[in-house]
N, C-alpha and C. Protein backbone atom coordinates (compact mmCIF):
# COMPACT_ATOMS: atom_id res chain seq x y z
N UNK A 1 61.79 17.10 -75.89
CA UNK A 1 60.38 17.19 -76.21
C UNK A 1 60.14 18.49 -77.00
N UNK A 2 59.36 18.41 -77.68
CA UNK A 2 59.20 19.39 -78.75
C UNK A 2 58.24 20.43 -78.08
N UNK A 3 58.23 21.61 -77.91
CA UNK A 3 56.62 22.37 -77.53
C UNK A 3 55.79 23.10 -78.08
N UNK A 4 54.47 23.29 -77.99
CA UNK A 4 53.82 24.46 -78.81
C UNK A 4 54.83 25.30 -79.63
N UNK A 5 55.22 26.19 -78.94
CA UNK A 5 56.05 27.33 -79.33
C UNK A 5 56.72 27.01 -80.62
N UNK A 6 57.19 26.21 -80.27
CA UNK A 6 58.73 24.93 -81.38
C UNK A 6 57.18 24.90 -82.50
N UNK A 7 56.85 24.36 -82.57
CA UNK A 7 55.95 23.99 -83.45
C UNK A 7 55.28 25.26 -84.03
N UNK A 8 54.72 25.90 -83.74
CA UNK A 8 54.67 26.82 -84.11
C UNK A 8 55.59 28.22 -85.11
N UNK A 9 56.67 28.36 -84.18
CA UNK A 9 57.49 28.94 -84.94
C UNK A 9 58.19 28.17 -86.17
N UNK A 10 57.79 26.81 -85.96
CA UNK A 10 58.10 26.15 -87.47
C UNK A 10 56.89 26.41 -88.28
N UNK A 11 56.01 26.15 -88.02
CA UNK A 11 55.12 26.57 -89.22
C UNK A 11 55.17 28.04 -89.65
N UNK A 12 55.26 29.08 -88.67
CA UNK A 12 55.44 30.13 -89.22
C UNK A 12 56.82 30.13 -90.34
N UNK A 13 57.78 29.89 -90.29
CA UNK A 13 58.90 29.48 -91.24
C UNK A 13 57.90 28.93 -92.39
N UNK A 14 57.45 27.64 -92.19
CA UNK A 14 57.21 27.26 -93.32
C UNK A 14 56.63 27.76 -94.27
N UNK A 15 55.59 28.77 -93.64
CA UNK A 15 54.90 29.41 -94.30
C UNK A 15 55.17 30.47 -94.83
N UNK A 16 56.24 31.15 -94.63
CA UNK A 16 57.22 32.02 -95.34
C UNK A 16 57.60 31.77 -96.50
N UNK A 17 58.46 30.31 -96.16
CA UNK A 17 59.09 29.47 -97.26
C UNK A 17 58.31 29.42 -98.68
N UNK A 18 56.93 28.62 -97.94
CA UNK A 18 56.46 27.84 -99.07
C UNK A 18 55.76 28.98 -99.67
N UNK A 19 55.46 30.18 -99.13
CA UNK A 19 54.77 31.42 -99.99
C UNK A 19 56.25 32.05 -100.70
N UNK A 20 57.07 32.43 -100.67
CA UNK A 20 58.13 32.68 -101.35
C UNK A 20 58.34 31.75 -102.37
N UNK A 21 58.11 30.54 -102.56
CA UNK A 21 58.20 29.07 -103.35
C UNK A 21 57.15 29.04 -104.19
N UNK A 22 55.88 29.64 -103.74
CA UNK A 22 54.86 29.29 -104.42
C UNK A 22 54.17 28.20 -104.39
N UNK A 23 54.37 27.31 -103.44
CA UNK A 23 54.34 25.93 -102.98
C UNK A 23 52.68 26.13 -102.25
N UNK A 24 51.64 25.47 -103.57
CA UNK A 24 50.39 25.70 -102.73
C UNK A 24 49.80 24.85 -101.97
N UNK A 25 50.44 23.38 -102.20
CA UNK A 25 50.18 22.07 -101.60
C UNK A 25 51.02 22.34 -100.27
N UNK A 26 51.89 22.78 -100.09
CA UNK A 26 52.61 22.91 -98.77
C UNK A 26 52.37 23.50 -98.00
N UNK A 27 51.47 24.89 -98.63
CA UNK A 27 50.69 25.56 -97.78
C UNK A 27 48.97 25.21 -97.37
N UNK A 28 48.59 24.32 -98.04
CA UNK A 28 47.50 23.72 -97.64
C UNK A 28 47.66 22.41 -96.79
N UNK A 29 49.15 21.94 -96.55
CA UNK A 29 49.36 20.93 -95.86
C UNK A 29 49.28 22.22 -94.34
N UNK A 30 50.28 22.42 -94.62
CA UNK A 30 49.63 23.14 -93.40
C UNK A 30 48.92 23.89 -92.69
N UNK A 31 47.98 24.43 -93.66
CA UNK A 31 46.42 24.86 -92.83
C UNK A 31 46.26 23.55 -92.47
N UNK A 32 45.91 22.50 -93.01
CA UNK A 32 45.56 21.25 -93.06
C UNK A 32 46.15 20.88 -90.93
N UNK A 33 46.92 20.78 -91.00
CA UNK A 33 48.12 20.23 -90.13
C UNK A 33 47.68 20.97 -88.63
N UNK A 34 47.72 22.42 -89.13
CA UNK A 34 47.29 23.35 -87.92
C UNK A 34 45.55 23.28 -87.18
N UNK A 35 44.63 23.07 -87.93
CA UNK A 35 43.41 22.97 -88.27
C UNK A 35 43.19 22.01 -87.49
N UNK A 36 43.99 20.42 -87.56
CA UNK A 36 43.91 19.33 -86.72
C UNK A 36 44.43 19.80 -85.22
N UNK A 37 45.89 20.52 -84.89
CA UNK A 37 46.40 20.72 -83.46
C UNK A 37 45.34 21.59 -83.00
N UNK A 38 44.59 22.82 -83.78
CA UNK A 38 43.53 23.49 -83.11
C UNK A 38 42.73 22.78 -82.71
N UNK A 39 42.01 21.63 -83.15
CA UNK A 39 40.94 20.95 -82.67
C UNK A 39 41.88 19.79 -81.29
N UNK A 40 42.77 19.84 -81.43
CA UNK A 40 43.71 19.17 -80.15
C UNK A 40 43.51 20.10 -78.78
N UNK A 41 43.91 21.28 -79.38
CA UNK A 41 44.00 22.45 -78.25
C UNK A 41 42.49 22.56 -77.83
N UNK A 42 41.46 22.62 -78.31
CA UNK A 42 40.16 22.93 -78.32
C UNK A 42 39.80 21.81 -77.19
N UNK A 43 40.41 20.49 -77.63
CA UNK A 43 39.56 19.42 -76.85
C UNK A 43 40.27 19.73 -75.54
N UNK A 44 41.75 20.07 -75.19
CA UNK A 44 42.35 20.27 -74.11
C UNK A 44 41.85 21.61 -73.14
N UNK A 45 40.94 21.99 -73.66
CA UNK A 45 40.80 23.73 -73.54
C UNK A 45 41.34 24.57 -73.09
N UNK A 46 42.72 24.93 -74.32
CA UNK A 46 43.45 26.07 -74.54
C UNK A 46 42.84 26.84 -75.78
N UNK A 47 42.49 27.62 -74.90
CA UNK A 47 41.89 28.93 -75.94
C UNK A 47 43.01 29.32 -76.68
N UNK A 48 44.10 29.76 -75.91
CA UNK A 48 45.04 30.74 -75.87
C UNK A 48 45.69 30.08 -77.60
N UNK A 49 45.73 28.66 -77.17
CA UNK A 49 46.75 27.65 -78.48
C UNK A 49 45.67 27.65 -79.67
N UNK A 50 44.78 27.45 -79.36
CA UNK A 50 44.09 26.96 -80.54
C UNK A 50 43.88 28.39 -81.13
N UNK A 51 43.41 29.30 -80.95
CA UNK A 51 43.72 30.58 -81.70
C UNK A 51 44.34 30.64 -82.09
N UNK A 52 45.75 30.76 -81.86
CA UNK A 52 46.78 30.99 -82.24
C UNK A 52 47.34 29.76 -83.62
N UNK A 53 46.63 28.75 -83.47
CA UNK A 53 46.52 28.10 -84.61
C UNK A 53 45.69 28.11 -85.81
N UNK A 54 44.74 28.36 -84.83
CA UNK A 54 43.36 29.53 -86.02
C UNK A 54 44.26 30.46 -86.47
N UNK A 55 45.03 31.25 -86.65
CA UNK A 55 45.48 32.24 -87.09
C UNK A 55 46.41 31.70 -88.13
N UNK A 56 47.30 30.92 -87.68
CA UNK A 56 48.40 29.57 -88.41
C UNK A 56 47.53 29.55 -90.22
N UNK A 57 45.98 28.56 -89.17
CA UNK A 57 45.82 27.77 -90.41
C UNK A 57 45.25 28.79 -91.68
N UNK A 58 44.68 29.92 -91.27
CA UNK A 58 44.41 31.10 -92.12
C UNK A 58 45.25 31.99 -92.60
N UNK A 59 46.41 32.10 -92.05
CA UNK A 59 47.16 32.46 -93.14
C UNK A 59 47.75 31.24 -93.90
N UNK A 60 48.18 30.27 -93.71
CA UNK A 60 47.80 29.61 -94.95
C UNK A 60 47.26 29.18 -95.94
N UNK A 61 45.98 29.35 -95.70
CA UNK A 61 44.71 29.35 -96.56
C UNK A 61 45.30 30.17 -97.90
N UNK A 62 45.11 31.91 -96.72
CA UNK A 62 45.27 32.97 -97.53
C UNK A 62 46.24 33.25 -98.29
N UNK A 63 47.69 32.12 -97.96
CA UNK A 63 48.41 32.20 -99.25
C UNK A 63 48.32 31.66 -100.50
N UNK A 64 47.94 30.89 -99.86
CA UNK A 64 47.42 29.25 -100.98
C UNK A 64 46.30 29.73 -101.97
N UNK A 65 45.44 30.71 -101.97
CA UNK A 65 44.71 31.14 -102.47
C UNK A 65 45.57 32.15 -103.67
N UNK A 66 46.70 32.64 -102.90
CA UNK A 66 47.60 33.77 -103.59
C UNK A 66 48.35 33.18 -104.65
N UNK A 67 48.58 31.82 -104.48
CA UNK A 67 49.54 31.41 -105.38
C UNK A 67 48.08 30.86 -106.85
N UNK A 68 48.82 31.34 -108.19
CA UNK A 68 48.44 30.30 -108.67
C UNK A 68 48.62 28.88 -109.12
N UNK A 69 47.30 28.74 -109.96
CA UNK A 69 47.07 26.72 -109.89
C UNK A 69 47.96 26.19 -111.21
């Protein structure tokens, strides 16, 4: 079974990746991606997760913004 954590520390990777790549669709997939598990965590009420995905999906934003179009 896969867990938060696992999931998480993959997106953090990815988001390394795809900002090193320049990859702005990949990084808006995953604000995108994170944005949805926060509203998962939210309905479950984990503060603790869904922040921590709030944080996810904003730095993705904020790369995606970095790269240009």
């Amino acid at each position: 079974m896969v867990t938060v954590e696992a999931m998480i520390g993959y997106f953090e990777r990815l988001i390394a990746e795809y900002r090193l790549a320049g990859d702005r669709q990949g990084l808006l997939r995953i604000q995108t991606t994170a944005g949805m598990m926060m509203q998962a965590a939210q309905a479950a009420n984990d503060a603790v997760t869904a922040r921590r995905l709030r944080v996810l999906a904003a730095q993705a934003a904020n790369h995606a913004e970095d790269v240009p179009r």
